[in-house]
Protein backbone atom coordinates (compact mmCIF):
# COMPACT_ATOMS: atom_id res chain seq x y z
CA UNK A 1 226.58 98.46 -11.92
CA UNK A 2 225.63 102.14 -11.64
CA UNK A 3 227.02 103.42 -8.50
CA UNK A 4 225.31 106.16 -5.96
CA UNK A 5 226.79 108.24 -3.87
CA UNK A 6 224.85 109.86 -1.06
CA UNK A 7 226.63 113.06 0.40
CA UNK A 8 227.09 115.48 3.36
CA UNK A 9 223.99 114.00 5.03
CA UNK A 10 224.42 113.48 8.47
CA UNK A 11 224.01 109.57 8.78
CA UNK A 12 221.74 107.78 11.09
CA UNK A 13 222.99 104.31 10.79
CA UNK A 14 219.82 102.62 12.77
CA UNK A 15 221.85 102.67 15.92
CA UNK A 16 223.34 106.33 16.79
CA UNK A 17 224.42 109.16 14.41
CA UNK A 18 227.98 108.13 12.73
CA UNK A 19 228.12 112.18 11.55
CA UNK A 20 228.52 113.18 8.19
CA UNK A 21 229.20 110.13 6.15
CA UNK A 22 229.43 109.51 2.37
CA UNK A 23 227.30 106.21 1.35
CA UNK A 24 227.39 104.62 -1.73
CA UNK A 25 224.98 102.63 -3.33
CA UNK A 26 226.06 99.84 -5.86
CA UNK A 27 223.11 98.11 -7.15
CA UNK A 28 220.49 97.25 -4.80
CA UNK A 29 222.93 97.06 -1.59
CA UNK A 30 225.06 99.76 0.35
CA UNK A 31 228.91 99.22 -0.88
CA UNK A 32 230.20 101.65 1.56
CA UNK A 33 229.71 103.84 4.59
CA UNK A 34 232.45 106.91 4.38
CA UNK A 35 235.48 106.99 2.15
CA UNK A 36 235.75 108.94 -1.07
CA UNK A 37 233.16 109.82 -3.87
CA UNK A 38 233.89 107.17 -7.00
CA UNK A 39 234.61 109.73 -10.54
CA UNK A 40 231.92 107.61 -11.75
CA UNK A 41 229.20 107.67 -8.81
CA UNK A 42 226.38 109.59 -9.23
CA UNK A 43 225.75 112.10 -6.65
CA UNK A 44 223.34 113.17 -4.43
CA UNK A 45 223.91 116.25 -2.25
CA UNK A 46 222.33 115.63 1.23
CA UNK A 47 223.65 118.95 2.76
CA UNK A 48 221.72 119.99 5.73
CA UNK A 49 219.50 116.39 5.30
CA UNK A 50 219.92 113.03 8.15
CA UNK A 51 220.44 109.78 5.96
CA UNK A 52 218.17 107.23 7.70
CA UNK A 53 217.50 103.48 7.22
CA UNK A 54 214.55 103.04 5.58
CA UNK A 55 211.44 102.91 7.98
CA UNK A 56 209.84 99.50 9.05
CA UNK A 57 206.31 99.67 10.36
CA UNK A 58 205.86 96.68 12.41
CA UNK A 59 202.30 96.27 12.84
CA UNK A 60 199.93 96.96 9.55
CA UNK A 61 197.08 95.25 7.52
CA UNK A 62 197.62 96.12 3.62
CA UNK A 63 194.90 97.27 1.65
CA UNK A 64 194.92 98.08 -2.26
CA UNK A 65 197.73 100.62 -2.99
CA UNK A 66 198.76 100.14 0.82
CA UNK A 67 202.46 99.41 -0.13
CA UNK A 68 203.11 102.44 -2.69
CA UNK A 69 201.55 104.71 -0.40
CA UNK A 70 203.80 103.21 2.21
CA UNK A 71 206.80 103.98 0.12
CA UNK A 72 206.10 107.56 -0.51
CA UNK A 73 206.44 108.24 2.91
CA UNK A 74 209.89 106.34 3.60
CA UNK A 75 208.28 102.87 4.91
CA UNK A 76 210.33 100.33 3.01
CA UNK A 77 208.92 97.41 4.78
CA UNK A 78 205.59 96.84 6.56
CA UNK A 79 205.17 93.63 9.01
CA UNK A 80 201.89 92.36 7.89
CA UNK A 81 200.02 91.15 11.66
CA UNK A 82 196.92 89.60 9.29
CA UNK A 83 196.47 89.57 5.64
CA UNK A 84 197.06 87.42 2.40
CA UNK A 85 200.94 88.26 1.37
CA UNK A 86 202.69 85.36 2.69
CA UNK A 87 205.65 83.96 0.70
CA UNK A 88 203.48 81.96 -1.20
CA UNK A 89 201.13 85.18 -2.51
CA UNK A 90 204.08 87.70 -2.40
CA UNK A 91 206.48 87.45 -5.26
CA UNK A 92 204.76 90.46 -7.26
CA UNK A 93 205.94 92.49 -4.29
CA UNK A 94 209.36 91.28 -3.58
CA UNK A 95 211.03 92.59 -6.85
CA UNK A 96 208.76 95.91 -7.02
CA UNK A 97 210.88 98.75 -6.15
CA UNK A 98 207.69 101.22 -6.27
CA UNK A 99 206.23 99.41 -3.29
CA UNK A 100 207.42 98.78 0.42
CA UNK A 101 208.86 95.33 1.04
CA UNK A 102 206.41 92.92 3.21
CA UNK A 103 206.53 90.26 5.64
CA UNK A 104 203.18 88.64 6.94
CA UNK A 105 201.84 86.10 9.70
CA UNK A 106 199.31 85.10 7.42
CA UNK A 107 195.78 84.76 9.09
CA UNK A 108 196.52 84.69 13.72
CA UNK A 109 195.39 81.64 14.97
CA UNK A 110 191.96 82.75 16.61
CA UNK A 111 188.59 80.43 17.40
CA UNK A 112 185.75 81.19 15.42
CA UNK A 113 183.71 84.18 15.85
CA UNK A 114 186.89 85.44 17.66
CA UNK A 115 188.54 89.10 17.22
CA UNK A 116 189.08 90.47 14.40
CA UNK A 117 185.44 89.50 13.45
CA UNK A 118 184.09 92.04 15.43
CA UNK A 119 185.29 95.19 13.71
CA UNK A 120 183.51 94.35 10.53
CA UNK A 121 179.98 95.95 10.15
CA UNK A 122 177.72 93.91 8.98
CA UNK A 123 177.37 93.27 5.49
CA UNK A 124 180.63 94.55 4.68
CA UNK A 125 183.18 93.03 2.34
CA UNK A 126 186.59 94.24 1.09
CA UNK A 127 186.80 95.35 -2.37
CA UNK A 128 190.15 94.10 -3.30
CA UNK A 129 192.17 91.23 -5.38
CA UNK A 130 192.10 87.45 -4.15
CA UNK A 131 195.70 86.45 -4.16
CA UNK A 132 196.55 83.14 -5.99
CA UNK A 133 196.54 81.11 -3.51
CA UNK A 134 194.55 81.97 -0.66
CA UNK A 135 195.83 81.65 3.16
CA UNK A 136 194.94 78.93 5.69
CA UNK A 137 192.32 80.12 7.89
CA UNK A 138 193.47 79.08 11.25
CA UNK A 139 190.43 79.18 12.81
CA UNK A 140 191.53 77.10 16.80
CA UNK A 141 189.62 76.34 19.86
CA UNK A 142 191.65 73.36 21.72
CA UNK A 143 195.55 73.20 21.86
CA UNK A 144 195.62 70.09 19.58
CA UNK A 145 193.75 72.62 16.50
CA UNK A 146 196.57 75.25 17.55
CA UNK A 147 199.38 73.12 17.33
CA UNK A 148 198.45 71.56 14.09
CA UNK A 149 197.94 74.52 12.72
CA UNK A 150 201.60 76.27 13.02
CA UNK A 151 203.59 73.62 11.16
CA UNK A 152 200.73 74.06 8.41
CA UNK A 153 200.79 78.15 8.61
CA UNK A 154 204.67 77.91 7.97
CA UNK A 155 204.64 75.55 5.17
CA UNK A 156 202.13 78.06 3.54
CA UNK A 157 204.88 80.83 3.73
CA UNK A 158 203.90 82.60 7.21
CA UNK A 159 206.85 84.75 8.65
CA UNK A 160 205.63 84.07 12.22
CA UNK A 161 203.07 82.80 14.10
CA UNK A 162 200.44 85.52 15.67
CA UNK A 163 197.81 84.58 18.24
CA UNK A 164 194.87 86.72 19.20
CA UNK A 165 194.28 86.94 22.56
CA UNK A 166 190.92 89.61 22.88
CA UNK A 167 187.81 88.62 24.85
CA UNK A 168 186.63 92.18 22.98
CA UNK A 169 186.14 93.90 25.83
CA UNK A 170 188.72 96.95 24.59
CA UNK A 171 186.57 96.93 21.40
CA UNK A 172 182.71 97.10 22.91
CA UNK A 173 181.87 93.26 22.28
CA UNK A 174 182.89 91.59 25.95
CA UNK A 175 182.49 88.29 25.96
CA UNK A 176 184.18 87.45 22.37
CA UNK A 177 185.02 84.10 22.07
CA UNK A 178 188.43 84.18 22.85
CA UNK A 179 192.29 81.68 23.28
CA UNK A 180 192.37 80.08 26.48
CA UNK A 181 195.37 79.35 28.27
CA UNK A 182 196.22 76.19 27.20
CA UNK A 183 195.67 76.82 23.49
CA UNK A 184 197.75 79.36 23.43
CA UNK A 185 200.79 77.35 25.18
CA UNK A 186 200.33 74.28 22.58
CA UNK A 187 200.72 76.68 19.77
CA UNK A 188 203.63 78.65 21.05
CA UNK A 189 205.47 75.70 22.11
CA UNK A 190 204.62 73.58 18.09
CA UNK A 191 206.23 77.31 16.99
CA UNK A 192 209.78 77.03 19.37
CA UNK A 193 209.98 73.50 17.77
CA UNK A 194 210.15 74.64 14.14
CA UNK A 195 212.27 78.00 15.72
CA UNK A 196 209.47 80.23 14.73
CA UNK A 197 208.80 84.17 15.88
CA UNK A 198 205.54 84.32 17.70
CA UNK A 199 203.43 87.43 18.29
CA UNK A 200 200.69 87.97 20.18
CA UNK A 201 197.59 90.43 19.73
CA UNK A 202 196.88 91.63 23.65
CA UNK A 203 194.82 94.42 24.62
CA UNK A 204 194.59 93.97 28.10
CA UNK A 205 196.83 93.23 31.06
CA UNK A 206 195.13 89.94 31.42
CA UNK A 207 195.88 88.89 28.00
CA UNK A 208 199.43 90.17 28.46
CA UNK A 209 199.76 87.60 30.54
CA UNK A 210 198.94 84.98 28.93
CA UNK A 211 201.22 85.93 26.51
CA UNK A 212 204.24 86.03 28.86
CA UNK A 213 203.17 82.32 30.43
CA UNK A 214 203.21 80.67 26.81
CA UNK A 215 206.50 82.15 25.83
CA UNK A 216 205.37 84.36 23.39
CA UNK A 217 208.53 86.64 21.45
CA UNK A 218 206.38 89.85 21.71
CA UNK A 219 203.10 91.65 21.86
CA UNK A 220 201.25 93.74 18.61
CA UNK A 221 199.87 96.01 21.20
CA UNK A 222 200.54 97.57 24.36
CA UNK A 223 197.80 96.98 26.99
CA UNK A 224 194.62 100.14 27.31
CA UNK A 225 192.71 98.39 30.31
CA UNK A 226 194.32 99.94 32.87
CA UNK A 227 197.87 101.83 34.22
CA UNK A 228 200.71 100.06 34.24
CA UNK A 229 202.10 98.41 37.58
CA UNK A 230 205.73 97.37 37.97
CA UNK A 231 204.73 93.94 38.44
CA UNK A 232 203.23 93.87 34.52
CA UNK A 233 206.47 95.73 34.17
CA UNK A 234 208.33 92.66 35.30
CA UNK A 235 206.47 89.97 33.69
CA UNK A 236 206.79 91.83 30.11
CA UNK A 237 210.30 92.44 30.85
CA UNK A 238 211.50 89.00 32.42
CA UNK A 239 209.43 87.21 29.72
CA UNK A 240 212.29 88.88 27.17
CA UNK A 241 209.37 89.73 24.78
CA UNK A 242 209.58 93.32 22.78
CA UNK A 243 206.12 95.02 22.51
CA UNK A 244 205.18 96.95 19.42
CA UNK A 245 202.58 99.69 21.51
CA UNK A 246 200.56 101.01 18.50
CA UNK A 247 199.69 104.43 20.36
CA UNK A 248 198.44 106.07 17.13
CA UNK A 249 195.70 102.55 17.51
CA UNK A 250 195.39 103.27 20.78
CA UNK A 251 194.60 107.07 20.84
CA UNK A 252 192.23 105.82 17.94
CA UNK A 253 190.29 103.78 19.86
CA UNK A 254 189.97 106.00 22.40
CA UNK A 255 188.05 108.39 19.97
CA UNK A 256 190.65 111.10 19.06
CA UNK A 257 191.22 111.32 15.14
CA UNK A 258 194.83 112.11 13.23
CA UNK A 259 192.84 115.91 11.82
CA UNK A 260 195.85 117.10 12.97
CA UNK A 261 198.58 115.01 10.90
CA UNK A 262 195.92 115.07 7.84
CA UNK A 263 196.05 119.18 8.08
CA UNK A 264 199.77 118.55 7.62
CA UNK A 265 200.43 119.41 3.82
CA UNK A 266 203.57 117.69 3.74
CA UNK A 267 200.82 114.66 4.90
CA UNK A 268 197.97 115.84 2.36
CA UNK A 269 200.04 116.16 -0.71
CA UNK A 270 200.68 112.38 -0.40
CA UNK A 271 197.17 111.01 0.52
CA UNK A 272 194.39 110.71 -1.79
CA UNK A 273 190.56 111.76 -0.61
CA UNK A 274 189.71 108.17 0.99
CA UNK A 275 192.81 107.86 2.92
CA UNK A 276 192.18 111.82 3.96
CA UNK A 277 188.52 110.79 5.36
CA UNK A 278 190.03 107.95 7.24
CA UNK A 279 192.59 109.66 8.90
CA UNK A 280 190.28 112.45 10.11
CA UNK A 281 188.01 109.69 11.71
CA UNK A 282 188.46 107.32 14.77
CA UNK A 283 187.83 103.79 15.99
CA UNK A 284 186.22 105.26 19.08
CA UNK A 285 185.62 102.07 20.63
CA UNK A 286 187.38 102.76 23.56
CA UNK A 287 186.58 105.93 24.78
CA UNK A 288 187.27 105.44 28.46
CA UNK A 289 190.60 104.44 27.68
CA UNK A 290 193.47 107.49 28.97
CA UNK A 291 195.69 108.03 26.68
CA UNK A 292 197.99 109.19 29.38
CA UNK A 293 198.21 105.62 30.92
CA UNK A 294 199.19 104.23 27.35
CA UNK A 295 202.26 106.72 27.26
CA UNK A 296 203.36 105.96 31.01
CA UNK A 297 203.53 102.23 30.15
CA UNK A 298 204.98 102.70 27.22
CA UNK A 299 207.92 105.10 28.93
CA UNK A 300 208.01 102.58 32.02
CA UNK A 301 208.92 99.72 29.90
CA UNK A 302 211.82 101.54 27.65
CA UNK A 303 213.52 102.89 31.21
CA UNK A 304 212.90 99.04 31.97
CA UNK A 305 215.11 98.10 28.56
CA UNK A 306 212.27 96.33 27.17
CA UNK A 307 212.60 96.62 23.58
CA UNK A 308 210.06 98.94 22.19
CA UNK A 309 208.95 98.74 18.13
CA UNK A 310 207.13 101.46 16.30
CA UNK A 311 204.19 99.94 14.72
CA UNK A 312 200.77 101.49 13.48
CA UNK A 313 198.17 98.83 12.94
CA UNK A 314 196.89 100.52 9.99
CA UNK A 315 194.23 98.81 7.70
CA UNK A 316 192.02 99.85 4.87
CA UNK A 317 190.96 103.04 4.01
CA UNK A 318 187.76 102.95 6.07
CA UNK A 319 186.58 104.98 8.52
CA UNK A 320 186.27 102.69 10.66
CA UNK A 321 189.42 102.06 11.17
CA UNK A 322 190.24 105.22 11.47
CA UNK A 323 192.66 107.92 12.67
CA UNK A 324 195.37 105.38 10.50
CA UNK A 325 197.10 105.83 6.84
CA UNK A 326 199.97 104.00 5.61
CA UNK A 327 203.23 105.94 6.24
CA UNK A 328 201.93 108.79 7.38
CA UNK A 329 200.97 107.15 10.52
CA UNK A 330 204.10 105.81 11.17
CA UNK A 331 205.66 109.28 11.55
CA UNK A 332 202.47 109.98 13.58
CA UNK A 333 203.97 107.01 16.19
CA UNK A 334 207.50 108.10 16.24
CA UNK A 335 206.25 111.90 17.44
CA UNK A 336 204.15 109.44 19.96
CA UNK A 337 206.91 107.62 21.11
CA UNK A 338 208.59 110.92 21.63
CA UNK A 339 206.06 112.05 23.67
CA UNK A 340 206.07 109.05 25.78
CA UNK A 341 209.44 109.60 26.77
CA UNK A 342 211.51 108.08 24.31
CA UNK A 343 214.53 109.98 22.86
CA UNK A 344 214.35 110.75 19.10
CA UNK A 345 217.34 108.42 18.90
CA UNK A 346 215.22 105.78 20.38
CA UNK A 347 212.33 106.35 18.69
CA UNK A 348 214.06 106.08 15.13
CA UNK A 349 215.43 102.79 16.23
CA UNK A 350 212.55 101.62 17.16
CA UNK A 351 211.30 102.03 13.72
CA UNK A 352 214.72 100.50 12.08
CA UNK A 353 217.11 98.59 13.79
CA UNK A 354 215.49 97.21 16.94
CA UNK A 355 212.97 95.91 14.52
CA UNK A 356 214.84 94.29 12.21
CA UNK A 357 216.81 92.68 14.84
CA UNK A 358 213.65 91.33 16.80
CA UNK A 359 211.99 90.37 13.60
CA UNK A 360 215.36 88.43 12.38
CA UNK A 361 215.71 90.76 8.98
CA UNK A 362 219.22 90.57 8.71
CA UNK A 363 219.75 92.56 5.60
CA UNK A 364 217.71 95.97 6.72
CA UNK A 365 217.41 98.59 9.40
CA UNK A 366 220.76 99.71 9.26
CA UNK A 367 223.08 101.76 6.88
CA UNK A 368 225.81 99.12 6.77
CA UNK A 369 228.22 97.70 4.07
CA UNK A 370 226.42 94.80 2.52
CA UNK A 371 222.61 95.85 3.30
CA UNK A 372 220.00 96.17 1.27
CA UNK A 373 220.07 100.18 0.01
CA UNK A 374 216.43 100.89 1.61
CA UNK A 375 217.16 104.18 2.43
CA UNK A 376 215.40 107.88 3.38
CA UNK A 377 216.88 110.80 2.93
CA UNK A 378 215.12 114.13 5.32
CA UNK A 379 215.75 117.64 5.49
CA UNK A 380 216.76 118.72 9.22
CA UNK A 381 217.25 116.82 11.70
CA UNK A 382 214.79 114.26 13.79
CA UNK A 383 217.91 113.47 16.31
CA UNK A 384 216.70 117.12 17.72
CA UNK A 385 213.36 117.28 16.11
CA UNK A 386 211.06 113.81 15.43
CA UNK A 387 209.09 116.15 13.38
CA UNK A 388 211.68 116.02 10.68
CA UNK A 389 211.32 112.56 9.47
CA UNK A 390 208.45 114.23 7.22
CA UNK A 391 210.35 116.24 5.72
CA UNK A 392 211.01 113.20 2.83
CA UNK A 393 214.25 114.69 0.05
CA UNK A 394 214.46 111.24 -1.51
CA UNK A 395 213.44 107.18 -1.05
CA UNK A 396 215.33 104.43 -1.99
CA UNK A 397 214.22 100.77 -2.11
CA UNK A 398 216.72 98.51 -2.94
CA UNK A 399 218.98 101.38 -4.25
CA UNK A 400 216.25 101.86 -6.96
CA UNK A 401 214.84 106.12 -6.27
CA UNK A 402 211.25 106.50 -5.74
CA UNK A 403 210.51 109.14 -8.50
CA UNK A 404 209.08 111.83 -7.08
């Protein structure tokens, strides 16, 4: 097998910086972290570069093209929360090395008429491929329909279970038909039985709650209904559930746009017109939200050691779902996470190893002997400045480059 060798990059291993490190690439997995170059390696110079994991975006919704574009800005895998590529659908993807890797939930368990129906104008209707075999629709309104449903959701190839817990009052429709209690406990509990992962869409302290009661792993969101209080502090945090905040969502729904990132060239020169539009518009269904209270939640529960995943919630190239592209608005998080409070450190982790670990993806997220060779390669350095993770020299998936 051809064998890589990736040097004088300082190495972010997914954890902490290990310094400068050789790593070596043999096939489609990492063969070694340090050591000497092989006579027979090829080499790549990283000099005054930081070697990173590849990135994980734990919340998204793919779209036509969604996974290439992905890849082009160092995503290597994207955590579908809602969308067609279970196992079943996803084989095309799995051994495409010009595309970011994907795991899905399939379609959340929601009762009819329930979020995400809402965000849909009228009339509308995605332009893109039906997959062979098309996902359950889990459509649940007592706990007996939720708890049949999760043994059937897995069997169809779902990663984990997700839940949607949204009375639509974040998004302008109060009053959405929405999980009650009870439903949501007899699905979480049919999930522990198999030993499946269980997410839960919560926009609201309320619904946060819920979430904790039933058991639920973690949370898609971070709450936008009101400040946080130590007591939701607690329950998150007791509850052992990680929470993937979505800020760029949040500051979305809350009317501001991503111009900014978009204006970005390093941003532009990777984004085609449609994804451009949608990333200079906004969700703005929440415009009493305060941004402010999103990032003082978000820094109260990492000084609580709750364990905090970068995720986007990115969709279709629509403007209205705006202020969102793939991969670019992942990079667009981390700098939010920063600004929360996070350290850089703990912002790349939460965008590599802490998800991996909470989402049970044993071979990724780290640069470690025996992992998969999903790798990006930056100028600078986003230990001292998060700003540097766009600054993309090279992307590996699976130890294949991304030409450029």
């Amino acid at each position: 097998m051809r064998l890589t060798a990736i040097t004088n990059a300082q190495v972010f291993d997914g954890e902490k910086s290990v310094g400068v490190q050789t790593v070596l690439i043999e096939g489609g997995r990492i063969a070694r972290v340090g050591g000497d170059v092989p006579s027979d390696s090829e080499v790549v110079d990283g000099a005054g570069g930081t070697l990173l994991p590849g990135l994980i975006d734990a919340h998204v919704h793919s779209a036509p093209g969604s996974l290439a574009l992905a890849l082009r800005f160092g995503v290597t895998t994207e955590l579908e929360m809602q969308g067609m590529n279970t196992r079943e659908n996803r084989g095309h993807i799995t051994d495409d090395d010009t595309r970011a890797d994907m795991r899905s939930s399939g379609f959340a368990i929601t009762p009819p008429g329930g979020h995400p129906s809402e965000l849909m104008p009228e009339g509308f209707r995605p332009k893109w491929d039906l997959p062979p075999v098309m996902p359950l629709m889990p459509f649940s309104t007592t706990p007996e329909e939720a708890a049949a449903f999760v043994p059937q959701l897995l069997a169809r190839g779902s990663d984990y279970i997700k839940f949607m817990i949204d009375d639509g009052s974040v998004e302008g429709h109060p009053g959405l038909p929405s999980l009650d209690q009870a439903t949501v406990n007899a699905g979480v509990a049919e999930a522990k039985k198999h030993g499946a992962l269980t997410v839960a869409h919560a926009l609201t302290a309320e619904a946060t709650r819920m979430a904790a009661e039933a058991g639920v792993d973690g949370l898609t969101h971070v709450f936008v209904d009101q400040p946080h209080t130590a007591e939701i502090i607690s329950v998150i945090k007791d509850a052992g559930m990680f929470v993937i905040p979505c800020i760029c969502l949040n500051a979305s729904l809350m009317g501001h746009t991503a111009s900014e990132l978009a204006d970005d060239p390093r941003v532009a020169a990777r984004l085609d017109e449609k994804w451009d539009r949608t990333l200079r518009s906004s969700y703005n269904r929440y415009p009493q939200g305060k941004l402010d209270d999103v990032y003082d939640t978000v820094r109260a529960l990492d000084a609580a050691g709750v364990d905090v995943l970068a995720g986007t919630d990115v969709s279709m190239a629509e403007t209205f779902f705006g202020g969102l592209a793939h991969g670019a608005s992942l990079h667009h998080e981390l700098r939010h996470l920063v600004a929360a409070g996070l350290t850089p450190a703990r912002a790349l982790r939460a965008a590599t190893a802490t998800t991996a670990r909470r989402f049970r993806l044993g071979d990724r997220g780290r640069i470690a002997e025996g992992l998969r060779a999903d790798l990006l390669l930056v100028d600078g350095d986003p230990l001292v400045d998060i700003d540097a993770t766009l600054d993309t020299r090279a992307v590996w998936r699976r130890g294949t480059r991304l030409a450029a």
